[in-house]
N, C-alpha and C. Protein backbone atom coordinates (compact mmCIF):
# COMPACT_ATOMS: atom_id res chain seq x y z
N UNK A 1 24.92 31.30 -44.80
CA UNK A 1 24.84 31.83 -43.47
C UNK A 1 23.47 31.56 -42.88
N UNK A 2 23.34 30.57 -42.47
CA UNK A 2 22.46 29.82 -41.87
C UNK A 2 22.16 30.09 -40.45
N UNK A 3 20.83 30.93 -39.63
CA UNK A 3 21.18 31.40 -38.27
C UNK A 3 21.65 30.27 -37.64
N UNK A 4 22.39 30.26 -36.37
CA UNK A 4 22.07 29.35 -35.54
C UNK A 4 21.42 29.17 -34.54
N UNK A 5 20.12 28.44 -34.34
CA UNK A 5 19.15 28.53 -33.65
C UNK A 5 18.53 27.37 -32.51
N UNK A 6 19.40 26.90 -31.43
CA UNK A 6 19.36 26.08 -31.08
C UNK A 6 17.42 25.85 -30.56
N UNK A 7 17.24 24.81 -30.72
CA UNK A 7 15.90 24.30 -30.41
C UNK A 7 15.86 22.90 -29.51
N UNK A 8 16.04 22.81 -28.35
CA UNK A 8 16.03 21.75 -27.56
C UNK A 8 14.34 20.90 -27.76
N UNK A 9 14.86 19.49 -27.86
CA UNK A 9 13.67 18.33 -28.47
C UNK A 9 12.46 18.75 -27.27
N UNK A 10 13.06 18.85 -26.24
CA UNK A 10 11.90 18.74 -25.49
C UNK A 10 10.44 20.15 -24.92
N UNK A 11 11.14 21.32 -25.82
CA UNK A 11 10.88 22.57 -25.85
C UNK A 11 9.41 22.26 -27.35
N UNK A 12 8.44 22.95 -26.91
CA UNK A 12 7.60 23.40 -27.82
C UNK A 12 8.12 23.94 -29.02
N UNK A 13 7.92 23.81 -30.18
CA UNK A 13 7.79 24.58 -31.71
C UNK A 13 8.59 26.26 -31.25
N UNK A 14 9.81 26.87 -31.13
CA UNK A 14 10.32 28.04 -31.04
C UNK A 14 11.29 27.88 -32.67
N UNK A 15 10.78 28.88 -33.16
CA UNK A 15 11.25 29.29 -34.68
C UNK A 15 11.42 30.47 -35.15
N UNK A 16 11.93 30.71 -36.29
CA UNK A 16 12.55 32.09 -36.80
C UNK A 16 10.99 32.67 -37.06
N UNK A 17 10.71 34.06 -36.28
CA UNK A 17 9.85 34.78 -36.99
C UNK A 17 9.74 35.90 -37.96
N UNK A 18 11.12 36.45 -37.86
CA UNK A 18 11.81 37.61 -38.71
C UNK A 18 13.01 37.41 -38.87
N UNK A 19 13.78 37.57 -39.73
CA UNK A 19 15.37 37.92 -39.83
C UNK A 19 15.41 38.79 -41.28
N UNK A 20 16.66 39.84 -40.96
CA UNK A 20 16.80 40.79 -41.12
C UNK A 20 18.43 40.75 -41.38
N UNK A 21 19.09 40.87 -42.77
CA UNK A 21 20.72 41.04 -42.46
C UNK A 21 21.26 42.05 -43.27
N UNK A 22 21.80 42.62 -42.89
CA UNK A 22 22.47 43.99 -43.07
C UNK A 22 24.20 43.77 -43.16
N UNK A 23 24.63 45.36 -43.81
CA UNK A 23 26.39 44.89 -43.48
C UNK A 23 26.26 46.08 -42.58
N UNK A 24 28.03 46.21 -42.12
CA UNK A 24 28.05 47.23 -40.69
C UNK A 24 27.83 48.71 -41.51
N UNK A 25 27.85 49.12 -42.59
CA UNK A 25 27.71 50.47 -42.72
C UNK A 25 26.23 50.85 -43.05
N UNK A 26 25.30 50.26 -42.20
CA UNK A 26 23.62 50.29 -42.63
C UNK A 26 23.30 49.97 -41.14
N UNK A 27 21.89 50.65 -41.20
CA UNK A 27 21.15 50.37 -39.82
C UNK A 27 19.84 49.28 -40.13
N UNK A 28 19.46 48.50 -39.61
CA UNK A 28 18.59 47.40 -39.37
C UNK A 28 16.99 48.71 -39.67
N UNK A 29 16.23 48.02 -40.76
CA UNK A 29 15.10 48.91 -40.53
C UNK A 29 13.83 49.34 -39.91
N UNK A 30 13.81 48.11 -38.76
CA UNK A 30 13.37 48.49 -37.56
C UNK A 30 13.71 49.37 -36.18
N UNK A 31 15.18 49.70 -36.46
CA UNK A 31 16.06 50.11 -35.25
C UNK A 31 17.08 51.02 -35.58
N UNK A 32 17.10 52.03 -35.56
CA UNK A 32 17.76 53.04 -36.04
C UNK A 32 19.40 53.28 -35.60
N UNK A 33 19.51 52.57 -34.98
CA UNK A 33 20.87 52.65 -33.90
C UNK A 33 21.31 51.44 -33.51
N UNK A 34 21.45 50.56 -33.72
CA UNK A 34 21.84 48.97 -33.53
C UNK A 34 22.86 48.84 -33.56
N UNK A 35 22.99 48.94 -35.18
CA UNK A 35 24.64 48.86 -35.47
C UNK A 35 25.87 49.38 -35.15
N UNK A 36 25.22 51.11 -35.13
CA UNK A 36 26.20 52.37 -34.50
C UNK A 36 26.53 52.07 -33.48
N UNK A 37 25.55 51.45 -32.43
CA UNK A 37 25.92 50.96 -31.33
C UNK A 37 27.17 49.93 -31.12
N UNK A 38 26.89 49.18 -32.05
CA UNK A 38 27.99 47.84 -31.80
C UNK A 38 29.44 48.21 -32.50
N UNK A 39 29.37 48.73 -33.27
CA UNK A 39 30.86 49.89 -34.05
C UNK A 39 32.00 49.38 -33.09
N UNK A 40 31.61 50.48 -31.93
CA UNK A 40 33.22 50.62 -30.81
C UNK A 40 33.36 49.00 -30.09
N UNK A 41 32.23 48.73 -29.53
CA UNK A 41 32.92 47.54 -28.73
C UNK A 41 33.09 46.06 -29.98
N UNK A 42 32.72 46.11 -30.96
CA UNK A 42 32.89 44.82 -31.67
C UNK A 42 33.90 45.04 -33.42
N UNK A 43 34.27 46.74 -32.70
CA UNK A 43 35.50 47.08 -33.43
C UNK A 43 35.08 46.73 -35.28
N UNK A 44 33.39 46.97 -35.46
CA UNK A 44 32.93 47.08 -36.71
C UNK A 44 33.90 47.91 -37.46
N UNK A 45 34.62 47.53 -38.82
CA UNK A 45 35.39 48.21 -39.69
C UNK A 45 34.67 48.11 -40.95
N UNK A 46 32.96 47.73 -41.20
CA UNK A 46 32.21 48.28 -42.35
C UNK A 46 32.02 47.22 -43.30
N UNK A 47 32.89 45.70 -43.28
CA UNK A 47 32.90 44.91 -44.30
C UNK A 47 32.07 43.80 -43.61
N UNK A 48 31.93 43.96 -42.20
CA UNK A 48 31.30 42.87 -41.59
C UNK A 48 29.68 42.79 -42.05
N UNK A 49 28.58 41.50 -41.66
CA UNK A 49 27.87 41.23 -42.31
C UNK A 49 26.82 40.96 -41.04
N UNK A 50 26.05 41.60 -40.73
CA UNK A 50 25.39 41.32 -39.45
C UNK A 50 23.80 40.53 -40.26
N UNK A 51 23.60 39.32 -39.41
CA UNK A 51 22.22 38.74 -39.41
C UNK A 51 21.35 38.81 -38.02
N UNK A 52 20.44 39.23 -37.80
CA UNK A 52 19.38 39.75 -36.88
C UNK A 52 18.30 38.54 -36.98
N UNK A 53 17.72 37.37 -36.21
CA UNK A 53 17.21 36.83 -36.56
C UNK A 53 16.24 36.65 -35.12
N UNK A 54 14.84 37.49 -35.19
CA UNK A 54 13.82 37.04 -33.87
C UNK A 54 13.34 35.37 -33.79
N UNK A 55 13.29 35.03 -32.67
CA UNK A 55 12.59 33.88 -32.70
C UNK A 55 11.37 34.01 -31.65
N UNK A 56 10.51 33.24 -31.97
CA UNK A 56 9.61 32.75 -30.92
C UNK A 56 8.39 31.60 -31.33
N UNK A 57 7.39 31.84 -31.12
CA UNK A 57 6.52 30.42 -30.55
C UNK A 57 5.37 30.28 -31.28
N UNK A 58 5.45 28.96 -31.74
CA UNK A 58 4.35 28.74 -32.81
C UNK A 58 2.69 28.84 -32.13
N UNK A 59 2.91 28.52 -30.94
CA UNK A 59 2.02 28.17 -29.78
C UNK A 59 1.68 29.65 -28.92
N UNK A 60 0.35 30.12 -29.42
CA UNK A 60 0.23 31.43 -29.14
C UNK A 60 0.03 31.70 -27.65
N UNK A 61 -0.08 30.89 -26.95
CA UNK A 61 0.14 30.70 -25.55
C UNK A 61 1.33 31.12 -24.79
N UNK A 62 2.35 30.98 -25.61
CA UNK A 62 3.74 30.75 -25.16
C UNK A 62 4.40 32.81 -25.19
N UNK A 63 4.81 32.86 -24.35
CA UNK A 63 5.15 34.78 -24.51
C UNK A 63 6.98 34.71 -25.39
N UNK A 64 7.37 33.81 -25.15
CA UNK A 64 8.86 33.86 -25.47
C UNK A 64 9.02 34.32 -26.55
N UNK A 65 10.22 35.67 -26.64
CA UNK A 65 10.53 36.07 -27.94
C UNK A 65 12.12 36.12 -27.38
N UNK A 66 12.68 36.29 -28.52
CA UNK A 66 14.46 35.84 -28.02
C UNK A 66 14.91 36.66 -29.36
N UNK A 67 15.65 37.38 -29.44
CA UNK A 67 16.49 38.07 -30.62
C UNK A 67 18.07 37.26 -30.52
N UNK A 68 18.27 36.95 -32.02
CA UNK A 68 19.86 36.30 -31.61
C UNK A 68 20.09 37.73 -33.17
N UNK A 69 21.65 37.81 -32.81
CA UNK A 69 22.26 38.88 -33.83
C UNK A 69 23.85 38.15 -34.14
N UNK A 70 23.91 37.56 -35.13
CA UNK A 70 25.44 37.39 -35.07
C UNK A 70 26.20 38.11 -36.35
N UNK A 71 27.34 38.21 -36.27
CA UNK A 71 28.38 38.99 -36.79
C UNK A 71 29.40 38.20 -37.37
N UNK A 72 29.52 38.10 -38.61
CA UNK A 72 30.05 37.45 -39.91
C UNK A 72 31.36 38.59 -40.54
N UNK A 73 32.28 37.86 -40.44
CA UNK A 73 33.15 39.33 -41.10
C UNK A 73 33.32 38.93 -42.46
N UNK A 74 32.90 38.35 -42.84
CA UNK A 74 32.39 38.45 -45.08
C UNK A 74 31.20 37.20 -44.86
N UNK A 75 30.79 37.75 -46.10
CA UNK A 75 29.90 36.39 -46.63
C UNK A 75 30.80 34.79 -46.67
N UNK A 76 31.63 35.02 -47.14
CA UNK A 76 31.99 33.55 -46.88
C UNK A 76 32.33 32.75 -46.01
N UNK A 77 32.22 33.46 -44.52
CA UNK A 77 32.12 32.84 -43.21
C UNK A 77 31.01 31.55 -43.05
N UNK A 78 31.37 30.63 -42.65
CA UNK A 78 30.00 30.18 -42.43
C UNK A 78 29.68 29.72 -41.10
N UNK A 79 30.72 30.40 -39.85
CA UNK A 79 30.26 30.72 -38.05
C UNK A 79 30.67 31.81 -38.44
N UNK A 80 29.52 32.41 -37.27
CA UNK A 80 29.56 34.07 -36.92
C UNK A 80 30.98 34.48 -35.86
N UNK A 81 31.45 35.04 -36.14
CA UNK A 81 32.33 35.49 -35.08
C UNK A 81 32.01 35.95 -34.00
N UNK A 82 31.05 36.45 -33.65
CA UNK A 82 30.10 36.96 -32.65
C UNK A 82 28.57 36.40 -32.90
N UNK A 83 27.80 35.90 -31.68
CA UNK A 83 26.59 35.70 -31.67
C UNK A 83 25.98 36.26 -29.87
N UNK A 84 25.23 37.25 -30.58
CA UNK A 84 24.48 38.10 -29.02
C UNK A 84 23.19 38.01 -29.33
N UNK A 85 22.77 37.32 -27.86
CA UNK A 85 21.20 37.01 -27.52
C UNK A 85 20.76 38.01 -26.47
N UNK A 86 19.52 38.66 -27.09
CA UNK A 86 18.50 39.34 -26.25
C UNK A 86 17.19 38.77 -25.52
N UNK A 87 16.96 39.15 -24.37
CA UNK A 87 15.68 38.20 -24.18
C UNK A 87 14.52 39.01 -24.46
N UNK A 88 14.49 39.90 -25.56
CA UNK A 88 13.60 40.48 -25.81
C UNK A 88 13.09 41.12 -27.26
N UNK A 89 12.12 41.40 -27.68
CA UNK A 89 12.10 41.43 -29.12
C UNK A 89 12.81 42.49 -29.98
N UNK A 90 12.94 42.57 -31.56
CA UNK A 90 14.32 43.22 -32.04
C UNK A 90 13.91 45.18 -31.68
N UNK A 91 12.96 45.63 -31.89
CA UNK A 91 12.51 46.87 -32.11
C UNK A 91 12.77 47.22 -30.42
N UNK A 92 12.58 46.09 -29.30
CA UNK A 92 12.70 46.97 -28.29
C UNK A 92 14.16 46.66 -27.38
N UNK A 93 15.10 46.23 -28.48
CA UNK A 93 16.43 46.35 -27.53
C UNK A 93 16.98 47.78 -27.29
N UNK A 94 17.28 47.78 -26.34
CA UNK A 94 17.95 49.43 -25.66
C UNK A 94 19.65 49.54 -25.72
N UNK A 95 20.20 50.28 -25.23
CA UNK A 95 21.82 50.46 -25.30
C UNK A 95 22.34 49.49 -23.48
N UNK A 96 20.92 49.53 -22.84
CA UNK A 96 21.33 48.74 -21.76
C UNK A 96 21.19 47.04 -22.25
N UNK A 97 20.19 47.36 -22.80
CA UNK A 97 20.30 45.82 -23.18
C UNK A 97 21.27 45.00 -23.87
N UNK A 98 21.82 45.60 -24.72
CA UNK A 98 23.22 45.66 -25.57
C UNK A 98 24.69 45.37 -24.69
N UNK A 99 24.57 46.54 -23.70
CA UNK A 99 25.85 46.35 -22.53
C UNK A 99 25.92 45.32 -22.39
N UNK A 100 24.46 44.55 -21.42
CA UNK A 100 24.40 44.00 -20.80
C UNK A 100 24.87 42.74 -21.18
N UNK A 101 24.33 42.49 -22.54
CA UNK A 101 24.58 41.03 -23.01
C UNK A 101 26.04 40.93 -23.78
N UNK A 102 26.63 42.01 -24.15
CA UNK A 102 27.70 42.10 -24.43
C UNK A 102 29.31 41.61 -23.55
N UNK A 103 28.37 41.75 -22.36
CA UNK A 103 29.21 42.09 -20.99
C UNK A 103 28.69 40.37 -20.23
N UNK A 104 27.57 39.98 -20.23
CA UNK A 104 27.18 38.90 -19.85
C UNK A 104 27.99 37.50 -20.82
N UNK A 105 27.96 37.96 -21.88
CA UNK A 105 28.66 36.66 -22.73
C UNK A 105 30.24 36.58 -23.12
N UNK A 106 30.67 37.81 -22.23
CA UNK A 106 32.15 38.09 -22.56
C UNK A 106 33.01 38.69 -23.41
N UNK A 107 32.25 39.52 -23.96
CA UNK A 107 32.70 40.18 -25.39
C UNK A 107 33.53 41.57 -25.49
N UNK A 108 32.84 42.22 -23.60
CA UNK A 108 33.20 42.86 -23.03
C UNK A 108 33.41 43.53 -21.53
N UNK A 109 34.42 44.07 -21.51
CA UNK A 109 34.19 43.82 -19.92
C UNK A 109 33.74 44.68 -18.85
């Protein structure tokens, strides 16, 4: 389970700076509520396998931080069934931020 982390050629050095993977009956240990959160709308039933992976910029110039989270329903998946991007780092996603991108990528309506 390899994140997937697209990196366009013509984009500066953007790379994994943390990742973090958990299954659905555990909370991420930066974020106390992540998972609980995602339960009802992504219909978590506890066997699924969540990977949390921040990215950003080798180039200390650069502000971009991007959280991708995708959702594996066993280890032997090897695409996530779900992949949700935040444009913001993992400790400060909110329950709006969550809606939002949930609702922005179609997952929900």
């Amino acid at each position: 389970m390899e994140p997937n982390i697209p990196n366009h050629f013509l984009v500066h050095d953007h790379g994994p700076v943390y990742s973090e993977t958990r299954n659905a009956t555990e909370e991420f240990s930066f974020h106390p509520t992540l998972i609980s959160w995602l339960k009802e709308p992504l219909e978590l039933k506890g066997n699924e396998i969540l990977k949390l992976t921040e990215i950003g910029c080798t180039d200390h110039s650069c502000p971009v931080i991007e959280t991708c989270l995708e959702v594996f329903y066993s280890k032997q998946d090897s695409e996530p069934k779900y992949m949700i991007r935040f444009g913001r780092a993992k400790h400060l996603i909110n329950k709006m931020d969550l809606t939002f991108s949930l609702k922005k990528q179609g997952i929900i309506d």
